[in-house]
Protein backbone atom coordinates (compact mmCIF):
# COMPACT_ATOMS: atom_id res chain seq x y z
CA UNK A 1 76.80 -31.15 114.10
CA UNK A 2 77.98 -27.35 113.60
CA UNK A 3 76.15 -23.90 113.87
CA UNK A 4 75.13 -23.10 110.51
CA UNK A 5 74.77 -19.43 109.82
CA UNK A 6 71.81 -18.30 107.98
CA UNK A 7 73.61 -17.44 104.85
CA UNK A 8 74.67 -21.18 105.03
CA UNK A 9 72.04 -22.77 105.71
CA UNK A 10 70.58 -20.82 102.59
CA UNK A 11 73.54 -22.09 100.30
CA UNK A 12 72.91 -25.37 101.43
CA UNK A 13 69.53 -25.89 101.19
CA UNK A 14 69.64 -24.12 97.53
CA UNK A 15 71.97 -26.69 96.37
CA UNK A 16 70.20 -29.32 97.64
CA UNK A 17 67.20 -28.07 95.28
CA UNK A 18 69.62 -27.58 92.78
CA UNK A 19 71.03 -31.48 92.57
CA UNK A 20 67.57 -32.78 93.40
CA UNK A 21 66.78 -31.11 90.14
CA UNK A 22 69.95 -32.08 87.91
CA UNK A 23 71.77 -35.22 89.88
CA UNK A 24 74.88 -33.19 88.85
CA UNK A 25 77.34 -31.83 91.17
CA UNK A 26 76.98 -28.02 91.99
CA UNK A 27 79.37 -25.54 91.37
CA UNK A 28 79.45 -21.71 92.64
CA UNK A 29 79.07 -20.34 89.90
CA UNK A 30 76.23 -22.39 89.01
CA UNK A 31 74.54 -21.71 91.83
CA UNK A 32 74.70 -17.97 91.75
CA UNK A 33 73.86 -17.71 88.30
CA UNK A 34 70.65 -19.71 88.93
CA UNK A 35 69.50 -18.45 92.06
CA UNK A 36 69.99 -14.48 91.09
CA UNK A 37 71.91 -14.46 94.26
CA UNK A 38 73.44 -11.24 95.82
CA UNK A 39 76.77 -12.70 96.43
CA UNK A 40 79.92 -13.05 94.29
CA UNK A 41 80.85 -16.78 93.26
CA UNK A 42 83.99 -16.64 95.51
CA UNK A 43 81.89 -16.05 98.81
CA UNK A 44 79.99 -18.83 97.55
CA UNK A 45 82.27 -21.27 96.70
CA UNK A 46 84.16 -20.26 100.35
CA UNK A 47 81.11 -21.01 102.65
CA UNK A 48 80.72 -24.80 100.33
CA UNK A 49 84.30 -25.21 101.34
CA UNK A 50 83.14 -24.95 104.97
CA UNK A 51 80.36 -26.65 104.62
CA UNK A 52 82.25 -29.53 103.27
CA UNK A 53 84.58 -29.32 106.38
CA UNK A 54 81.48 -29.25 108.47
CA UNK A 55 80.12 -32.87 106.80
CA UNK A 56 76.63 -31.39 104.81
CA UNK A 57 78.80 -31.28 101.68
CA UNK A 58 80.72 -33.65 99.18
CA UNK A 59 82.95 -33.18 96.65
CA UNK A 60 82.76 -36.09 94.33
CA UNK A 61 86.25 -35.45 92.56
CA UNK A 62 88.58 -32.52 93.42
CA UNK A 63 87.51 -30.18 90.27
CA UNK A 64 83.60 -30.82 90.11
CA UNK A 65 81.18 -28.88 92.28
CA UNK A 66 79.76 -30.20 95.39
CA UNK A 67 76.97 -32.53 96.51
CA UNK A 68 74.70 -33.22 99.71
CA UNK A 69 75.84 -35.35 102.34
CA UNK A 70 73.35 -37.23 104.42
CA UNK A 71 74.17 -34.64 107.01
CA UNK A 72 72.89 -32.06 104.85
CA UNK A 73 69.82 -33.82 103.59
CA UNK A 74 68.30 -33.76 106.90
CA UNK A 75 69.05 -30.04 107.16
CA UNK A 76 66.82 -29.95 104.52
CA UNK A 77 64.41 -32.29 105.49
CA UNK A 78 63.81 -30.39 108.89
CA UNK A 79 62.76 -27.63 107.16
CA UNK A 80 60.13 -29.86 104.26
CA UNK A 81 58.84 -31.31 107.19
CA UNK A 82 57.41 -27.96 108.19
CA UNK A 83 57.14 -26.51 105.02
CA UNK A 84 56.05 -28.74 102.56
CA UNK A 85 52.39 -28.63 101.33
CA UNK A 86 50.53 -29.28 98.81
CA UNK A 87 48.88 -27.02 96.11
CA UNK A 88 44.90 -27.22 97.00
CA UNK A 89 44.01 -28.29 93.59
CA UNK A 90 46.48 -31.31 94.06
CA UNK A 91 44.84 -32.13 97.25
CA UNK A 92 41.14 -31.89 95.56
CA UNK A 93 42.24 -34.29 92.77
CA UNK A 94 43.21 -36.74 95.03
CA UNK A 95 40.25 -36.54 97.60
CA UNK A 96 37.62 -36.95 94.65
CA UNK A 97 40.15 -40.07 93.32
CA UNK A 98 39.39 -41.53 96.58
CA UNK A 99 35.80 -40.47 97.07
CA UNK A 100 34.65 -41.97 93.25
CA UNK A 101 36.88 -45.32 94.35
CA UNK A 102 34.56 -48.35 95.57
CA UNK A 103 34.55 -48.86 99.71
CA UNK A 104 36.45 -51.98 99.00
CA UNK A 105 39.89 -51.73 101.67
CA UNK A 106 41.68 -53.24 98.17
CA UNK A 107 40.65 -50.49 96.09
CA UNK A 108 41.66 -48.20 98.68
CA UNK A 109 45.37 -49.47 98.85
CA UNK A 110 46.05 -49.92 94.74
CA UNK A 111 44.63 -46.37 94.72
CA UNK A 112 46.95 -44.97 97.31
CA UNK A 113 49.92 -46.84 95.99
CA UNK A 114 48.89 -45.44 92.70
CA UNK A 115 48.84 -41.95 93.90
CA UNK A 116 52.33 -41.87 95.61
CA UNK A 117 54.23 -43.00 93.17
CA UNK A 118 52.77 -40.50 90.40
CA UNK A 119 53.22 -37.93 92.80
CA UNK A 120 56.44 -38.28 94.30
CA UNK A 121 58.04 -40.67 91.28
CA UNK A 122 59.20 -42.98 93.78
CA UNK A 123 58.22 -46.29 94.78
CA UNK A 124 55.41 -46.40 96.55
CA UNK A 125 54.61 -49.09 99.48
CA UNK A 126 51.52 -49.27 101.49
CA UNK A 127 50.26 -52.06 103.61
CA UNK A 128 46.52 -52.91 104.36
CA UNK A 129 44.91 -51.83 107.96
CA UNK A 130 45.35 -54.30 110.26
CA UNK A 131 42.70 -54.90 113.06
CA UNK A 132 45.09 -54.93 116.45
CA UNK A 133 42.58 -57.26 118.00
CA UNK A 134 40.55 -59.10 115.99
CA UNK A 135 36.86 -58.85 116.85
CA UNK A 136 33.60 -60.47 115.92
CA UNK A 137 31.40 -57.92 113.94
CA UNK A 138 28.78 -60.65 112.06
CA UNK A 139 28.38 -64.16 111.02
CA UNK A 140 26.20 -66.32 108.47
CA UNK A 141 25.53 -69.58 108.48
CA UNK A 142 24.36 -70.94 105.24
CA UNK A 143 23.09 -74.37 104.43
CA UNK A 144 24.36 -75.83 101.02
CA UNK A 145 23.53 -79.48 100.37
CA UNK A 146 22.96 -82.30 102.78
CA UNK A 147 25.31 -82.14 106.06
CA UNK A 148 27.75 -79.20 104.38
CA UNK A 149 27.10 -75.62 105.39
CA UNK A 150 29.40 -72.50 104.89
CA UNK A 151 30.15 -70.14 107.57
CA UNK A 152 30.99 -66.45 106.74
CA UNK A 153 32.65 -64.87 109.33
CA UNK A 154 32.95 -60.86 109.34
CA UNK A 155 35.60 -59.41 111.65
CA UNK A 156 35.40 -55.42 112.49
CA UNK A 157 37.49 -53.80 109.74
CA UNK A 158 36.25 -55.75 107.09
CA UNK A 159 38.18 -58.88 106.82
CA UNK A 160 35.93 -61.45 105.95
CA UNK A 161 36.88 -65.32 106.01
CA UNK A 162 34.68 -68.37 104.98
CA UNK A 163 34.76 -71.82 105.09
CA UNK A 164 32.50 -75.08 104.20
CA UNK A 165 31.54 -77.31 107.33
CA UNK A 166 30.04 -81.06 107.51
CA UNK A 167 28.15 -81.02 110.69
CA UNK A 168 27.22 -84.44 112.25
CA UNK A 169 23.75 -84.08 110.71
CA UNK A 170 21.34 -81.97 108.60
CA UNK A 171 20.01 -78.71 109.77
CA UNK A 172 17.85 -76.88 108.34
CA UNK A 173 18.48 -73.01 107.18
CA UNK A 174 15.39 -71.60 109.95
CA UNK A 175 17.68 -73.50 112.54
CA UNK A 176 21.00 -71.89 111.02
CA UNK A 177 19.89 -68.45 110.97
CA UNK A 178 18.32 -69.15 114.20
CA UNK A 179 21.66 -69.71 115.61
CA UNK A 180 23.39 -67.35 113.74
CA UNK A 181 21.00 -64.37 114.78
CA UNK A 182 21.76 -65.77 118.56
CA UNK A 183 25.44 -65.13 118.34
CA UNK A 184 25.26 -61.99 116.37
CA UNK A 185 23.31 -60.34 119.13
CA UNK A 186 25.76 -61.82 122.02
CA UNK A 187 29.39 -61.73 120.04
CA UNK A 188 28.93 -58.54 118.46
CA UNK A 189 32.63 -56.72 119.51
CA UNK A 190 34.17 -59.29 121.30
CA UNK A 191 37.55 -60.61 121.07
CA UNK A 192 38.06 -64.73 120.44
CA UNK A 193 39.18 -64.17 124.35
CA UNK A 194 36.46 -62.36 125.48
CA UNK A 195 34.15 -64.95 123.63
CA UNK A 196 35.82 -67.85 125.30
CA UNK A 197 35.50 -65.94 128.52
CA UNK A 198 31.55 -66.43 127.93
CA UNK A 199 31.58 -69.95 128.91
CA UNK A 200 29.85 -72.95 127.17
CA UNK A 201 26.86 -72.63 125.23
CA UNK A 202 23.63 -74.83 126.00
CA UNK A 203 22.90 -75.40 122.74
CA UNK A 204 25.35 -78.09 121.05
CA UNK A 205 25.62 -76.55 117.85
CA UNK A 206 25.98 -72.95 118.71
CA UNK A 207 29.34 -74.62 121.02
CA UNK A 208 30.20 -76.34 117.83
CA UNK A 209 30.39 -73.07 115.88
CA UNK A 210 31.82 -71.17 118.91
CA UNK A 211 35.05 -73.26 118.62
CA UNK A 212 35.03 -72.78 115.37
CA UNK A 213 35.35 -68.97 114.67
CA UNK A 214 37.46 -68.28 117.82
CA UNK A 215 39.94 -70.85 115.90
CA UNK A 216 39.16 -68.11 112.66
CA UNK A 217 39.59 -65.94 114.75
CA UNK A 218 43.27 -66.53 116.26
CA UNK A 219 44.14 -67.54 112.50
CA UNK A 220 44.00 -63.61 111.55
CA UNK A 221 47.31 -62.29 110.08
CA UNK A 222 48.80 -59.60 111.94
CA UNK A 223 50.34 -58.10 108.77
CA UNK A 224 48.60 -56.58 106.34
CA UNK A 225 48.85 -57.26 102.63
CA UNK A 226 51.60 -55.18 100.90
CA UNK A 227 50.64 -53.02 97.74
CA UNK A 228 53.21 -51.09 95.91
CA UNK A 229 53.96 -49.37 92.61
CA UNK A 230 56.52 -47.49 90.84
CA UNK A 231 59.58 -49.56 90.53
CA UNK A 232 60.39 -48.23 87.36
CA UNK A 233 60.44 -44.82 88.57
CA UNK A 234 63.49 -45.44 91.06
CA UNK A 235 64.98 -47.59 88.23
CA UNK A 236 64.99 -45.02 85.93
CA UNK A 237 67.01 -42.85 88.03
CA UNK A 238 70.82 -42.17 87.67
CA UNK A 239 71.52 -43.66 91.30
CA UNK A 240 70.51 -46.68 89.69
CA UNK A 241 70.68 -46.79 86.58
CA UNK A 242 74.44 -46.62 86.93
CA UNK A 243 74.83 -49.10 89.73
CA UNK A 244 73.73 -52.54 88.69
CA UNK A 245 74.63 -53.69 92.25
CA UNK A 246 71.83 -50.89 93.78
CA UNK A 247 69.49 -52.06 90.64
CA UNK A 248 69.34 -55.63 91.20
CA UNK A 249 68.98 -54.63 95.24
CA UNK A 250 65.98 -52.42 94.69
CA UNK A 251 64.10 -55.30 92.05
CA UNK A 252 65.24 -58.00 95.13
CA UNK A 253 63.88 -55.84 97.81
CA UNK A 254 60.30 -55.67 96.53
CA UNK A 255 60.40 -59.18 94.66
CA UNK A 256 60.58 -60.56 97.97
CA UNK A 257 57.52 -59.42 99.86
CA UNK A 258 58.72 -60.95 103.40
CA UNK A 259 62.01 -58.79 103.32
CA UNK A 260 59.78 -56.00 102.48
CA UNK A 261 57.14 -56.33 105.38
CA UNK A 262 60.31 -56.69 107.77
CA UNK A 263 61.31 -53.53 107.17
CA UNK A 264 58.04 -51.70 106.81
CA UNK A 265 57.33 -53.35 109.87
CA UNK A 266 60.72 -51.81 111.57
CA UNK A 267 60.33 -48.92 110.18
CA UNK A 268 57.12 -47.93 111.23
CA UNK A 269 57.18 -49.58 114.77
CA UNK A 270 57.91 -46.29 116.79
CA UNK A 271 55.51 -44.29 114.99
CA UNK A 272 52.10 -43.12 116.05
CA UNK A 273 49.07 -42.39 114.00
CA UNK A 274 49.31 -39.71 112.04
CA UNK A 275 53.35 -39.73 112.12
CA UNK A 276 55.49 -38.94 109.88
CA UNK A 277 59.34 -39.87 109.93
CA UNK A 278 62.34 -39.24 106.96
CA UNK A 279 65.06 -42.14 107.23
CA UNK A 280 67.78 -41.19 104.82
CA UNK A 281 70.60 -43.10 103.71
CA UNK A 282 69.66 -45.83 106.02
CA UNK A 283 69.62 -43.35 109.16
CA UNK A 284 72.46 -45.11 110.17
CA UNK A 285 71.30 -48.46 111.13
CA UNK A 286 69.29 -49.40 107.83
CA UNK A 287 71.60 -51.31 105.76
CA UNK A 288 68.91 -52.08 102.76
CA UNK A 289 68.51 -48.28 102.20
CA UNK A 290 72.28 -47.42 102.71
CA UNK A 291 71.55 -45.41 99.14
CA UNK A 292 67.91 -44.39 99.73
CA UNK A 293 65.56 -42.55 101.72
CA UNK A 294 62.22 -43.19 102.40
CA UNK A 295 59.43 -41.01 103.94
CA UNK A 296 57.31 -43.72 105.77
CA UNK A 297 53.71 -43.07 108.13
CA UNK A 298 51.37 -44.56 110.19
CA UNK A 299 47.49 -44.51 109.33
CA UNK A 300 44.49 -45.50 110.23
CA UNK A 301 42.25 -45.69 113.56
CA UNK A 302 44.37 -45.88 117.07
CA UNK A 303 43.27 -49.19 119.08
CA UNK A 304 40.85 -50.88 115.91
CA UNK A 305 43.00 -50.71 112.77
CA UNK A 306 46.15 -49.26 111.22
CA UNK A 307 48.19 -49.76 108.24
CA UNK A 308 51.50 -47.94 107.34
CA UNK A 309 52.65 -46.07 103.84
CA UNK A 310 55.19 -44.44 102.60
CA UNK A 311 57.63 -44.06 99.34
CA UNK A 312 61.40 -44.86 98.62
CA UNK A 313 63.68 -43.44 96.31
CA UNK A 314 66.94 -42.41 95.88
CA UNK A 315 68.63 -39.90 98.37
CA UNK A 316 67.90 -37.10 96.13
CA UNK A 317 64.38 -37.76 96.17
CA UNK A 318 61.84 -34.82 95.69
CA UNK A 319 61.16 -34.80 99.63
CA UNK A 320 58.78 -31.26 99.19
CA UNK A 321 56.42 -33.41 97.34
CA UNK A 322 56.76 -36.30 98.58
CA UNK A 323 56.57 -35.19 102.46
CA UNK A 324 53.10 -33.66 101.99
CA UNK A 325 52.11 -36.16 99.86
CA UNK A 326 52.40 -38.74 101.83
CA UNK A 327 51.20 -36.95 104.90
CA UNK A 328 48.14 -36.44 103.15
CA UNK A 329 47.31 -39.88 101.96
CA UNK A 330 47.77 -41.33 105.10
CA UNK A 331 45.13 -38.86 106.50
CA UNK A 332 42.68 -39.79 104.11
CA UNK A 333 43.27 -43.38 104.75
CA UNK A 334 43.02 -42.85 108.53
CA UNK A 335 39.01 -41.12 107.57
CA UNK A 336 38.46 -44.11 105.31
CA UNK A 337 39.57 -46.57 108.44
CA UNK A 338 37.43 -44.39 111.12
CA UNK A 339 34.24 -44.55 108.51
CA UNK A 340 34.64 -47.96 108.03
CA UNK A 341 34.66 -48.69 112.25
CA UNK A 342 30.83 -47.06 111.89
């Protein structure tokens, strides 16, 4: 794209603010007026003309003011992305949110989805940490009546998964916990290959329930459970509100969680921890957000667990809240992840 000269970069990245603000088109004038600025509305409306010509402006119809292009949103973003921050008092609201919230990863996520989309007025989308490799943390082995017993597997992370078993005979609970006490010392960390990679066990029953939680193990969904909130924020706005077409898209989108995980999944699958990355109008390649932007990032613990958040909205979202707000989020999530790895 073209040079932009200071005095239009700051004309551009005003009226950005300014139709973030109103969803109107912005006139010189307007703009001048509002801004106090030290330069006649003729200047003004000459350096929007060139802008236009350069692609960061629109002009919706030939006598209305003019309106960011996609080019000229990510002039804009580049600069929130350095920026943006939030006030301190914001951030200490949301830290003690998370701090009085139970250690429960679902409370975690319902909380975080919460907070994004009352702070950006978006919707907000965040999916639960994933464990990259599954990996045995504890087990207990619990007799209930006659041959049945239920096994309750605990993988690092958190993710716990339970079933009931008939075993060939009854065993007593001393001879359960016996076992179970066994394979908590040797498993503890391991991988369902690593465990295979231990060889047989002498004891028949310890085999038996080997096989069976490398099988629970292998079993693990990759993908993390998807939490959002704050439809009705993006539906309330005029992007929406006046297209039916980009309505009914937005309630499809998040109606039908697969399609949603797909492109969480694509979105986030060049970003690192701690990441954060702006894709506006569909950055080109993203047909579902061809009206949208959304500010997505990566979070949690590099090589255990990670989960990814972020919020959508319409092009004219709020990106200097929203930016810092969802850098911050995922931060605390990634502390929450790293604690829970202890």
């Amino acid at each position: 794209m073209h040079t932009l000269s200071e005095r239009q970069k700051t004309i551009l990245l005003l009226i950005i603010r300014d139709y973030i603000d109103s969803a109107q088109p912005v006139g010189s004038k307007h703009l001048v007026e509002r801004f106090h600025m030290d330069l006649s509305a003729a200047t003004v409306r000459n350096e929007m003309s060139a802008l236009t010509e350069m692609g960061y402006l629109r002009q919706p119809h030939t006598s209305a003011g003019r309106v960011p292009s996609e080019a000229g949103y990510r002039v804009f973003v580049e600069q929130m992305i350095q920026q943006a921050a939030l006030p301190a008092s914001v951030e200490r609201t949301i830290a003690h949110q998370f701090f009085q919230a139970s250690p429960e990863v679902e409370q975690w996520m319902t909380l975080a989805a919460s907070v994004l989309a009352r702070q950006s007025q978006g919707v907000s989308v965040v999916t639960a940490p994933r464990v990259e490799t599954p990996r045995f943390k504890h087990i207990e082995l619990i007799s209930t009546q006659g041959r049945q017993m239920l096994m309750v597997l605990v993988l690092e992370g958190g993710e716990v998964k339970q079933q009931v078993l008939t075993l060939a005979e009854p065993v007593t609970q001393e001879r359960l916990s016996q076992v179970a006490a066994r394979l908590n010392a040797a498993l503890v960390g391991l991988s369902a290959e690593g465990i295979s990679a231990l060889g047989n066990r002498s004891d028949a029953l310890e085999q038996d329930i080997i096989t069976l939680l490398i099988q629970d193990m292998k079993r693990v969904n990759p993908a993390g459970e998807i939490y959002t909130d704050g439809l009705t924020n993006v539906l309330s706005e005029p992007e929406f509100a006046e297209s039916s077409d980009e309505s009914r898209w937005a309630m499809r989108l998040f109606e039908e969680r697969s399609t949603l995980q797909d492109l969480i999944a694509r979105a986030s699958t060049h970003s690192n921890v701690g990441g954060l990355q702006v894709l506006i109008g569909g950055h080109g390649g993203w047909e579902e957000l061809r009206q949208c932007s959304m500010v997505i990032a990566r979070y949690g613990a590099p090589g255990f667990a990670t989960g990814t958040l972020g919020v959508l909205g319409p092009m004219r979202m709020s990106y200097a809240k929203t930016i810092p707000t969802v850098r911050y989020v995922a931060g605390l999530l990634s502390d929450l992840v790293s604690e829970n790895r202890d």
